[in-house]
PDB file of N, CA and C in Angstrom:
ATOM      1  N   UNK A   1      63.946  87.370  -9.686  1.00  0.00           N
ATOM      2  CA  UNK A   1      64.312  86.648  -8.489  1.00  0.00           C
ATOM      3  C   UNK A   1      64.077  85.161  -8.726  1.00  0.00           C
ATOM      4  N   UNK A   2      65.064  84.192  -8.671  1.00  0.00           N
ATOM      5  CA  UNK A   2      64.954  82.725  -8.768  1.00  0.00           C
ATOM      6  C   UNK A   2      64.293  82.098  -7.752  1.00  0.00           C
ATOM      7  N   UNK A   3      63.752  81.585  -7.629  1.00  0.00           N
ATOM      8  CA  UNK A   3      63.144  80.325  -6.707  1.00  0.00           C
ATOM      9  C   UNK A   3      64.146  79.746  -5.831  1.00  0.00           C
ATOM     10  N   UNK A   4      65.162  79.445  -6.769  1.00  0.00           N
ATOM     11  CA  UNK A   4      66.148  78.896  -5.808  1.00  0.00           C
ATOM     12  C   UNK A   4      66.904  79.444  -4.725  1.00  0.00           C
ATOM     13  N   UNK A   5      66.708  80.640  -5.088  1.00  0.00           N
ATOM     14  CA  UNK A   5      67.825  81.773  -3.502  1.00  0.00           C
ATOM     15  C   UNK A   5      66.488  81.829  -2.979  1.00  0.00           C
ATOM     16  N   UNK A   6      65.779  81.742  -2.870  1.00  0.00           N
ATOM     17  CA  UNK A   6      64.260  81.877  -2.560  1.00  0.00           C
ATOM     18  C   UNK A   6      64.085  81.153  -0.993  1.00  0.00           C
ATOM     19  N   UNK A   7      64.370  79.876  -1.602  1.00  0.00           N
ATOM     20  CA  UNK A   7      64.181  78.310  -0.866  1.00  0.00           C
ATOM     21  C   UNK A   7      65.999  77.851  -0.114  1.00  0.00           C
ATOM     22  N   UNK A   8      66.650  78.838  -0.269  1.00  0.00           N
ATOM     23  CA  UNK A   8      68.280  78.719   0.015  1.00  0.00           C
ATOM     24  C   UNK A   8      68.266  78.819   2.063  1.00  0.00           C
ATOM     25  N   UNK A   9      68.610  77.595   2.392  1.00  0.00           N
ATOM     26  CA  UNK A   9      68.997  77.785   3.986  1.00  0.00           C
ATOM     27  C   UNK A   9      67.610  77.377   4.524  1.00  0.00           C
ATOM     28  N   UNK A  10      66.232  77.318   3.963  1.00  0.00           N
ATOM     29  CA  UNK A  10      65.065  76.873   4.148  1.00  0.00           C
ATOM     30  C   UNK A  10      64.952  75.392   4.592  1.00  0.00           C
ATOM     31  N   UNK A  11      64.712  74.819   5.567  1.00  0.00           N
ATOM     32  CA  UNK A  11      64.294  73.435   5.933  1.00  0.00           C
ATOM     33  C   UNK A  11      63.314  72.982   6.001  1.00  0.00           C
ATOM     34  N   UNK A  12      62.508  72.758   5.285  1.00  0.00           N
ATOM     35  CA  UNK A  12      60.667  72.482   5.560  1.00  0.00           C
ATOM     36  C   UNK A  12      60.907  71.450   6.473  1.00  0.00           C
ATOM     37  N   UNK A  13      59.654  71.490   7.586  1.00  0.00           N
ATOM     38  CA  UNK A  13      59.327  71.031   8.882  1.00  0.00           C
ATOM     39  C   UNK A  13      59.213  69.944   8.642  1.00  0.00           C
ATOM     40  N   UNK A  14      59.750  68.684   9.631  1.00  0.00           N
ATOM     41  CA  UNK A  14      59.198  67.180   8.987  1.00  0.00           C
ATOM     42  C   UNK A  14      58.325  67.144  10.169  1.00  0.00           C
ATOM     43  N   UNK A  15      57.471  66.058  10.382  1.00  0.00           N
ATOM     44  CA  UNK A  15      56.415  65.941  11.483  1.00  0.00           C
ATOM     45  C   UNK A  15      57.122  65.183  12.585  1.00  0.00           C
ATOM     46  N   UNK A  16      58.734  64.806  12.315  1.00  0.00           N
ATOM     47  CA  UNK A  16      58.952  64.804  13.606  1.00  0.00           C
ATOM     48  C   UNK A  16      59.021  65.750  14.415  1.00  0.00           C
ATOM     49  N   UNK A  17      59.155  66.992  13.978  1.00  0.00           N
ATOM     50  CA  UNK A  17      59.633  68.349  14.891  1.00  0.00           C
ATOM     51  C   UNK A  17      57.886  68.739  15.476  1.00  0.00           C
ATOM     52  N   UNK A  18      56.755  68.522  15.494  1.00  0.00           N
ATOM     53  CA  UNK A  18      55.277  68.559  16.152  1.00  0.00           C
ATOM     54  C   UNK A  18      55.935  68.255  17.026  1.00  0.00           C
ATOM     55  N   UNK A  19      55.484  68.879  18.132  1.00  0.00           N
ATOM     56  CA  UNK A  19      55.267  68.674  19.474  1.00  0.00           C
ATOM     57  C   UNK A  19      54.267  68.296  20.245  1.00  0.00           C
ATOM     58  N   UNK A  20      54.594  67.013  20.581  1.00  0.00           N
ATOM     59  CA  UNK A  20      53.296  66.335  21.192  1.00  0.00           C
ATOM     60  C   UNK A  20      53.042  66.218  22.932  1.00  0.00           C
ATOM     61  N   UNK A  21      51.850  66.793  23.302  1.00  0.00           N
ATOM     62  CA  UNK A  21      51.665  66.973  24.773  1.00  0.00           C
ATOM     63  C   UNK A  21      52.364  65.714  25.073  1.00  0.00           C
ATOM     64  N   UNK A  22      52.314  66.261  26.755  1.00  0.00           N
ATOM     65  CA  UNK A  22      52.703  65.051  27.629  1.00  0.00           C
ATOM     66  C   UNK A  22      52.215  64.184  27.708  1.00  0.00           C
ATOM     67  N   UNK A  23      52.454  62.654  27.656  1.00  0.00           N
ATOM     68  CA  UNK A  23      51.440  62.119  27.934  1.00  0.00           C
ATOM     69  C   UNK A  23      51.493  61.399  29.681  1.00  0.00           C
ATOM     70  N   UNK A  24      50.585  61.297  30.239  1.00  0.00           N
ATOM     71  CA  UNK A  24      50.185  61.182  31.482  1.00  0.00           C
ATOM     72  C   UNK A  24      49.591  59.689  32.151  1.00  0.00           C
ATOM     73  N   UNK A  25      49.621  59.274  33.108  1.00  0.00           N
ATOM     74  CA  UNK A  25      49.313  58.053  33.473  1.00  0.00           C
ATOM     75  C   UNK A  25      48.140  58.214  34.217  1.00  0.00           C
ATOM     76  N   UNK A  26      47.218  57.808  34.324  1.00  0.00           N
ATOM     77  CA  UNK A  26      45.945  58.494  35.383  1.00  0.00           C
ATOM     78  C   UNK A  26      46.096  57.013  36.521  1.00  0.00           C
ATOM     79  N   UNK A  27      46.238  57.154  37.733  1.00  0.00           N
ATOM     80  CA  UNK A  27      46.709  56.290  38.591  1.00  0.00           C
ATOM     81  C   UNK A  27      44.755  56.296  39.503  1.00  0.00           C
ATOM     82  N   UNK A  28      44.500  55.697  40.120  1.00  0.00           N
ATOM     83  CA  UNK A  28      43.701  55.329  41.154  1.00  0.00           C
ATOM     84  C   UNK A  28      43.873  54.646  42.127  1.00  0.00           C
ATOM     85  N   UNK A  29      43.937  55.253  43.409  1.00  0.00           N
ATOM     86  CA  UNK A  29      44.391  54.880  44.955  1.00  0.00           C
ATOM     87  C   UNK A  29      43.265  54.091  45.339  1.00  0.00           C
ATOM     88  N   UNK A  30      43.890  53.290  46.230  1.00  0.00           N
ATOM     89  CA  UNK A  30      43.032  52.039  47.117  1.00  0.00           C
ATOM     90  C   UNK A  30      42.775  53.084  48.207  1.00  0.00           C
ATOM     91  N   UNK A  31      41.131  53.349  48.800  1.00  0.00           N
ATOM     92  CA  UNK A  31      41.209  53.689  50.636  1.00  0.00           C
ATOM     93  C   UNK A  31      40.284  52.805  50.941  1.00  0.00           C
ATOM     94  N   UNK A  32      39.531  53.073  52.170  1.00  0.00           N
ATOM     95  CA  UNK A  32      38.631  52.020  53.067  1.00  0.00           C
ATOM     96  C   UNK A  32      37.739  52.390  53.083  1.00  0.00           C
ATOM     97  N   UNK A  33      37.171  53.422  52.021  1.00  0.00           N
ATOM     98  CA  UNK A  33      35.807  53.331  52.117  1.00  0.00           C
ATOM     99  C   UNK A  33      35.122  53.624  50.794  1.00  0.00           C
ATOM    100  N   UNK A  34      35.324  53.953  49.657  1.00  0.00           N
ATOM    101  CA  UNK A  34      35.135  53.862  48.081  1.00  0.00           C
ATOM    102  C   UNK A  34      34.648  52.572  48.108  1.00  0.00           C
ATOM    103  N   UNK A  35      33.222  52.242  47.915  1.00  0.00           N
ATOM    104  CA  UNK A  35      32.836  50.870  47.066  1.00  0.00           C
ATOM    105  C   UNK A  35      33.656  50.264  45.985  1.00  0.00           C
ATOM    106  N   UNK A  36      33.912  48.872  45.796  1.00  0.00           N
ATOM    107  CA  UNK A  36      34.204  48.468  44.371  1.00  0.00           C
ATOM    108  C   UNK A  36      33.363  48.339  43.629  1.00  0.00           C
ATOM    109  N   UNK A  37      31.728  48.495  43.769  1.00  0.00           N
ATOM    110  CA  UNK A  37      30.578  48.879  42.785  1.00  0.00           C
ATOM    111  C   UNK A  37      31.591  50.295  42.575  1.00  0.00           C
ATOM    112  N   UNK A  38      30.861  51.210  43.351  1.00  0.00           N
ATOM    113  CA  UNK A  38      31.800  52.691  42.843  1.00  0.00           C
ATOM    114  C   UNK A  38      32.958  53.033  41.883  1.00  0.00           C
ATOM    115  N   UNK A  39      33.564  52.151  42.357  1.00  0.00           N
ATOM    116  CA  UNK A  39      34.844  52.181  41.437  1.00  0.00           C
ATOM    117  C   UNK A  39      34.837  51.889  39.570  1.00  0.00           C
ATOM    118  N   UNK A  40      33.750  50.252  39.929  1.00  0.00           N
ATOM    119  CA  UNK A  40      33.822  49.876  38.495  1.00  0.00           C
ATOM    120  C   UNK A  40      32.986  50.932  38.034  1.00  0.00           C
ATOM    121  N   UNK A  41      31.794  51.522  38.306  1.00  0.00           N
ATOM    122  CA  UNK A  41      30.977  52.457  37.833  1.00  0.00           C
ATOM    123  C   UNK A  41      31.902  53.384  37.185  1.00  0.00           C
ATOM    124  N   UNK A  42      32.812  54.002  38.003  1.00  0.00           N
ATOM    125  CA  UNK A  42      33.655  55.180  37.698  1.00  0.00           C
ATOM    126  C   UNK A  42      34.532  55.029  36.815  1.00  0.00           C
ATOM    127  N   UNK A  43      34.986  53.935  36.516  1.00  0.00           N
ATOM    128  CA  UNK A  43      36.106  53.206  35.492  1.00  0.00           C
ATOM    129  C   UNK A  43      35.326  53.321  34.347  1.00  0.00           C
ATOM    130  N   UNK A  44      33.966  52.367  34.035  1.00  0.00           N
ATOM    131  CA  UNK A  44      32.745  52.794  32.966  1.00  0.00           C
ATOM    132  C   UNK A  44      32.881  54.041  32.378  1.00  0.00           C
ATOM    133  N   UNK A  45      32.739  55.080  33.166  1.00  0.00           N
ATOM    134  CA  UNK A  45      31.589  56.229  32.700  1.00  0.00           C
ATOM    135  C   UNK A  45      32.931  57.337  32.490  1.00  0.00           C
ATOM    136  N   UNK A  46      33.883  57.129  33.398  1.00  0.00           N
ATOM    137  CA  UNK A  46      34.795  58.251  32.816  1.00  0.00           C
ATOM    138  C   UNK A  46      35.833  57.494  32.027  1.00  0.00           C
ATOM    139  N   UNK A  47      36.475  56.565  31.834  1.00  0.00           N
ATOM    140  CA  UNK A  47      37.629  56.253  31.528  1.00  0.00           C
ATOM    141  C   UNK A  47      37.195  54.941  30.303  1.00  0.00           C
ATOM    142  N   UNK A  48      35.814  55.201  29.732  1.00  0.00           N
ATOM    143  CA  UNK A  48      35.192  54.162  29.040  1.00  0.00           C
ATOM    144  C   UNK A  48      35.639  52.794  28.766  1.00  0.00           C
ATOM    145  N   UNK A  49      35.952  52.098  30.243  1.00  0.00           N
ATOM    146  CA  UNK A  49      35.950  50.667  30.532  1.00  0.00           C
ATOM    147  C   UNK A  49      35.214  49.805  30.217  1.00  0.00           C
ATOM    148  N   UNK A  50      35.347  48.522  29.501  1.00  0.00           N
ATOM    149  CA  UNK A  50      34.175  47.317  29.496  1.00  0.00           C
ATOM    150  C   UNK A  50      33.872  47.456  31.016  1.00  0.00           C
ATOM    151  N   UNK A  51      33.332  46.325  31.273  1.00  0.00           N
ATOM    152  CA  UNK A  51      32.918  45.838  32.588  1.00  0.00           C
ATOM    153  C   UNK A  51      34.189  44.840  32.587  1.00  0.00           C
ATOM    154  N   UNK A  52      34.330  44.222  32.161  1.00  0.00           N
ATOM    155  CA  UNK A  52      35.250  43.061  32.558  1.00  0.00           C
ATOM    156  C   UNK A  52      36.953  43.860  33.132  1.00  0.00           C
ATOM    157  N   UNK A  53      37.372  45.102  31.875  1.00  0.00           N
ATOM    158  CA  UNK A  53      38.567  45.768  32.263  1.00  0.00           C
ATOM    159  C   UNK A  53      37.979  46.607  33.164  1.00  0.00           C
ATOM    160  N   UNK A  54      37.105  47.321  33.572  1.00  0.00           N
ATOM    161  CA  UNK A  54      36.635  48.003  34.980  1.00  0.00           C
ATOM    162  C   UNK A  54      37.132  46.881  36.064  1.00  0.00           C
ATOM    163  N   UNK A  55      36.020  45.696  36.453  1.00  0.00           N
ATOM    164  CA  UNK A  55      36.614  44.766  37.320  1.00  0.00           C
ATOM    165  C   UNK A  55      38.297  44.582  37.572  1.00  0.00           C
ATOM    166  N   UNK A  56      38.764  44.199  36.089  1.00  0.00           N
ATOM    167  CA  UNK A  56      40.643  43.955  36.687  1.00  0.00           C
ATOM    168  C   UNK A  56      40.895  44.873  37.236  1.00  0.00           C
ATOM    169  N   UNK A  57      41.049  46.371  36.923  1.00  0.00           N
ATOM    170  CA  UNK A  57      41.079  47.683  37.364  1.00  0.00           C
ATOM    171  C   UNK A  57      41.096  47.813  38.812  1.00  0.00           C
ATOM    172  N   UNK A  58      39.946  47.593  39.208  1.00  0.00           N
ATOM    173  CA  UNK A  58      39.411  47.920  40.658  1.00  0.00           C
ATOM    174  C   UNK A  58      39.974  46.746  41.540  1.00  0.00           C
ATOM    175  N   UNK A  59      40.216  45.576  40.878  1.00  0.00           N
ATOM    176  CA  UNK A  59      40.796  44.547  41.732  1.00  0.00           C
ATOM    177  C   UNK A  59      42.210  45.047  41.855  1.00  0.00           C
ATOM    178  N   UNK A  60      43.085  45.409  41.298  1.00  0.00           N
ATOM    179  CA  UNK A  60      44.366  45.794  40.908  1.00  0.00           C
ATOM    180  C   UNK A  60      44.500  46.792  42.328  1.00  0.00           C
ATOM    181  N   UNK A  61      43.844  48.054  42.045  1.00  0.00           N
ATOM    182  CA  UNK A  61      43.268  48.885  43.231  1.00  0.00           C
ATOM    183  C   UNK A  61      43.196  48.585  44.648  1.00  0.00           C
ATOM    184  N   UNK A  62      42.388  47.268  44.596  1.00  0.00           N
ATOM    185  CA  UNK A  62      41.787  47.431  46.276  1.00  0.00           C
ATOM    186  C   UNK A  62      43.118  45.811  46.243  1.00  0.00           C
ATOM    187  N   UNK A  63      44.204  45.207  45.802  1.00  0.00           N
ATOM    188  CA  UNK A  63      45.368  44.428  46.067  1.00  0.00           C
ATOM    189  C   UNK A  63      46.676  45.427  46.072  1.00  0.00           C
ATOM    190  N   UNK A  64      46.181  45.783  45.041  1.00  0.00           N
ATOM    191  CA  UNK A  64      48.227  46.223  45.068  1.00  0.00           C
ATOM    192  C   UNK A  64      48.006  47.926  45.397  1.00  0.00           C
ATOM    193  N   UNK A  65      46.681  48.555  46.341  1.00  0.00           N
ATOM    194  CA  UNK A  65      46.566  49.632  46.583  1.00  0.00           C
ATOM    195  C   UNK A  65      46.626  51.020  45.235  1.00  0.00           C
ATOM    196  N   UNK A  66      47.032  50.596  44.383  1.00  0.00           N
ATOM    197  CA  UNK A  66      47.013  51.415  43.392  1.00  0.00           C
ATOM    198  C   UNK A  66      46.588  50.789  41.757  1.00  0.00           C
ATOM    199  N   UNK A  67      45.850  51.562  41.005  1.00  0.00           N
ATOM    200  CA  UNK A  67      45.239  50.926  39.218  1.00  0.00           C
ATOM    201  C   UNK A  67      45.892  51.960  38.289  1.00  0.00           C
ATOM    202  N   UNK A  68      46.309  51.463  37.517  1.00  0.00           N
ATOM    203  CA  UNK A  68      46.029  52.454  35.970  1.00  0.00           C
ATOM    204  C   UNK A  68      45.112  52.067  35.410  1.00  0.00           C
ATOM    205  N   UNK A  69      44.339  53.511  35.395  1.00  0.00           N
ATOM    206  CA  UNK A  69      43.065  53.572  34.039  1.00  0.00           C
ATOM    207  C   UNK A  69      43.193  54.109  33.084  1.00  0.00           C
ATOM    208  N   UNK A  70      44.505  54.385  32.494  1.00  0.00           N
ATOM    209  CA  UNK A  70      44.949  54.842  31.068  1.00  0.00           C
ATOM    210  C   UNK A  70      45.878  55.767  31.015  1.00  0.00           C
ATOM    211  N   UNK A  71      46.199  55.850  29.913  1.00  0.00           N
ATOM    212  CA  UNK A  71      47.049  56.720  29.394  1.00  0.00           C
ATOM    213  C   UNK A  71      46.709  57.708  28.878  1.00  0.00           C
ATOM    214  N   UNK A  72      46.939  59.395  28.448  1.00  0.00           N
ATOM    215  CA  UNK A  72      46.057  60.215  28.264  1.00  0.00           C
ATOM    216  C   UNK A  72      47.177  61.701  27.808  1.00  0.00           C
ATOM    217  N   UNK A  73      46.594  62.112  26.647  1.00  0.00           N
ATOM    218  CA  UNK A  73      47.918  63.587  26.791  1.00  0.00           C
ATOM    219  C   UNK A  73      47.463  64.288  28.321  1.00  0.00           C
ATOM    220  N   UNK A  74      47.938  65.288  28.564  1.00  0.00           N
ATOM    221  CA  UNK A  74      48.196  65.895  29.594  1.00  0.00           C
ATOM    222  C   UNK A  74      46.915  66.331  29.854  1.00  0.00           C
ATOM    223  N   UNK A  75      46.369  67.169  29.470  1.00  0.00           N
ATOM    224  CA  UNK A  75      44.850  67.959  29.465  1.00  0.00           C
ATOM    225  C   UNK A  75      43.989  67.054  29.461  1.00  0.00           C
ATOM    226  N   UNK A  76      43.840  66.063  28.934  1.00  0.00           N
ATOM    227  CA  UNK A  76      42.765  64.716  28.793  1.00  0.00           C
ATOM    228  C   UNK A  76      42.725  64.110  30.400  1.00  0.00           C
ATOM    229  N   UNK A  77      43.869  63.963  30.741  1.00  0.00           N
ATOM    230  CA  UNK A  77      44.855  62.710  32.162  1.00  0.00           C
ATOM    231  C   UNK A  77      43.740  64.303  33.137  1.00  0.00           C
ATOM    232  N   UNK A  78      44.009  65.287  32.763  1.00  0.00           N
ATOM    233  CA  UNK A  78      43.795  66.129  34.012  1.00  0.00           C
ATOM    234  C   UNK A  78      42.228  66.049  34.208  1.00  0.00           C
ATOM    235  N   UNK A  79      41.349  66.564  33.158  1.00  0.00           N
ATOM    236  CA  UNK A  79      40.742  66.399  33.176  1.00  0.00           C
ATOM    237  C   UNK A  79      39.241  65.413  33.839  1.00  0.00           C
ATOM    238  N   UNK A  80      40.039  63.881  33.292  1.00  0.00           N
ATOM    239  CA  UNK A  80      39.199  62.872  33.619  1.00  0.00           C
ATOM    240  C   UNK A  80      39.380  62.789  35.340  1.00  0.00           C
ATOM    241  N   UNK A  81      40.445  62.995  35.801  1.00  0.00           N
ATOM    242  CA  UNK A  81      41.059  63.176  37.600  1.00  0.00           C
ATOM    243  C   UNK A  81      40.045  64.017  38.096  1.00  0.00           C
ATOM    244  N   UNK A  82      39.722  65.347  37.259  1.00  0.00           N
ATOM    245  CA  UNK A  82      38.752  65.896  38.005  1.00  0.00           C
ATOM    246  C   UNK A  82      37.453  65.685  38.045  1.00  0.00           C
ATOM    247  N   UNK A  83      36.906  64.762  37.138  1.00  0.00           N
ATOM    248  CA  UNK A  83      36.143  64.337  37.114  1.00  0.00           C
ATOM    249  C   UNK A  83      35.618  63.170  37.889  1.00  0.00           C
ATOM    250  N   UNK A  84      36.452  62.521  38.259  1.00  0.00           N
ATOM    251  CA  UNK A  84      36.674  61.324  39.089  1.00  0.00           C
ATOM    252  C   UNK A  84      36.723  61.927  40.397  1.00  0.00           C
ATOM    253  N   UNK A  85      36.964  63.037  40.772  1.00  0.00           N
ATOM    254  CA  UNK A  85      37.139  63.540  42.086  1.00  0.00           C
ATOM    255  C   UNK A  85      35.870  64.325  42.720  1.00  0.00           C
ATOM    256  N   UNK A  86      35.433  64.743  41.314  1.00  0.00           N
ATOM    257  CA  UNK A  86      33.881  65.249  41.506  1.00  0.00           C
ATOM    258  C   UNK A  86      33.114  63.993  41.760  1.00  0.00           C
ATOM    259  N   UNK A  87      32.547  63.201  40.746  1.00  0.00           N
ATOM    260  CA  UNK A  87      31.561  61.861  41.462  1.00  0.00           C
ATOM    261  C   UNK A  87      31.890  61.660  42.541  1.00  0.00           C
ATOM    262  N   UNK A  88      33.368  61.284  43.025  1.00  0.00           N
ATOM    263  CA  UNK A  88      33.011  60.571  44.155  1.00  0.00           C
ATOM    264  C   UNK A  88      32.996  61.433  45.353  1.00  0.00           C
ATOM    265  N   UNK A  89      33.150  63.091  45.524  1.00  0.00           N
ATOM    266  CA  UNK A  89      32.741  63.795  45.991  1.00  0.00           C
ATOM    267  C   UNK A  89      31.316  63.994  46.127  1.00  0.00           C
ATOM    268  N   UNK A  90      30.408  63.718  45.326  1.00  0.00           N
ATOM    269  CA  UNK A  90      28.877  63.930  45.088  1.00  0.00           C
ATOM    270  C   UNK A  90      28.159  63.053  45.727  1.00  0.00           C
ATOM    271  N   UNK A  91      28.801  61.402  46.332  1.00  0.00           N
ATOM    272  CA  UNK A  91      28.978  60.511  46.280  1.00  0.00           C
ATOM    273  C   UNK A  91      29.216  60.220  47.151  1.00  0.00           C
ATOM    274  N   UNK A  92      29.881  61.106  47.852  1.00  0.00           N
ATOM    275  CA  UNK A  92      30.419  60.830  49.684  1.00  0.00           C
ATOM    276  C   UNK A  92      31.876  59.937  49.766  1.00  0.00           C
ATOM    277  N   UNK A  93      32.301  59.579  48.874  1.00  0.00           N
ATOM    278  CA  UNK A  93      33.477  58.758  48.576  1.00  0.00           C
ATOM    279  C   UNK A  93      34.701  59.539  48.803  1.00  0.00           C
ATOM    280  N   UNK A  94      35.828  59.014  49.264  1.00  0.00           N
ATOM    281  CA  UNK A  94      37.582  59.822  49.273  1.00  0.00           C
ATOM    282  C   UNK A  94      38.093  59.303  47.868  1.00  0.00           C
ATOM    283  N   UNK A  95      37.716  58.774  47.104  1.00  0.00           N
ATOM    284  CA  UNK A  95      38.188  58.343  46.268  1.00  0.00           C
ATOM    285  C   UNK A  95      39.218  59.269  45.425  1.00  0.00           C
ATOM    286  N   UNK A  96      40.446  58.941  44.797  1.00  0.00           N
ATOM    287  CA  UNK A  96      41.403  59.547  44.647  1.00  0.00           C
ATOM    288  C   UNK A  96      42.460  58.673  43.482  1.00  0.00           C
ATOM    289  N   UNK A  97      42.472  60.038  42.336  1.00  0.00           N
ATOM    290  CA  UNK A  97      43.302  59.672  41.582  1.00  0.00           C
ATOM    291  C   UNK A  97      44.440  60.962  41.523  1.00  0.00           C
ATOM    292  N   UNK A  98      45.846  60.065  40.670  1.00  0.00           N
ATOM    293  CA  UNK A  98      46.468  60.885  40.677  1.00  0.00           C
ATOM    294  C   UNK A  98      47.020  60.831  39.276  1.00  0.00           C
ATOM    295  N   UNK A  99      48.028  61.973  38.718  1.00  0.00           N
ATOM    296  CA  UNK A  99      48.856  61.856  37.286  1.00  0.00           C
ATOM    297  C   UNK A  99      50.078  61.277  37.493  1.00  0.00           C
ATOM    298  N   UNK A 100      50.798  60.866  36.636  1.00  0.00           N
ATOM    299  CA  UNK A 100      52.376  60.227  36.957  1.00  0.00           C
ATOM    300  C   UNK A 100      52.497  60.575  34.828  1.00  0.00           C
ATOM    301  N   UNK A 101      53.519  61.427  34.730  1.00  0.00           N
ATOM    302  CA  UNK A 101      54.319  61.602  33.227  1.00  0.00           C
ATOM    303  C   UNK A 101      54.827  60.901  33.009  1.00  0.00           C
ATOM    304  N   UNK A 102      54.632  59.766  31.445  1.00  0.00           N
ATOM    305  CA  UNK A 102      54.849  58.386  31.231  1.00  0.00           C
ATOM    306  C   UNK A 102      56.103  59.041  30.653  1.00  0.00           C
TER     307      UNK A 102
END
């Protein structure tokens, strides 16, 4: 048996054909009662913000009612949302993020 009828009609995979999760926008809503301490805290600890990009963040937030805190495959974006929904649940906060598919 030759090698060559072997390998005949065969296409080896290039790495464009990987399929790469979704990737996701993690959004954060402005309300009236979430601290902007709270916020930058939360920008910190889940979405590993300096302090300085926490601040733009949360200003962005409490002006134009809505922030992006990153970009994220799908499972990552979900994840950190629930996490963000827990603190500020623990926290007494409405605070609220959402996903948007970039």
């Amino acid at each position: 048996m030759s090698h060559d009828n072997f390998a005949a009609g065969v296409k080896p995979q290039s790495e464009d054909r990987v399929a790469h999760p979704p990737m996701c926008r993690v959004l954060m809503h402005n309300d009236d009662y979430t601290t902007m301490e709270f916020v930058v805290e939360v920008l910190v600890q889940v979405f590993h913000k300096t302090d300085v990009e926490a601040h733009q963040i949360m200003l962005s937030v409490h002006h134009k009612g809505a922030g992006i805190c990153g970009v994220y495959p799908h499972e990552i974006a979900e994840t950190r949302v629930a996490k963000v929904h827990s603190m500020a649940r623990k926290s007494g906060f409405p605070l609220r993020c959402s996903l948007e598919e970039v």
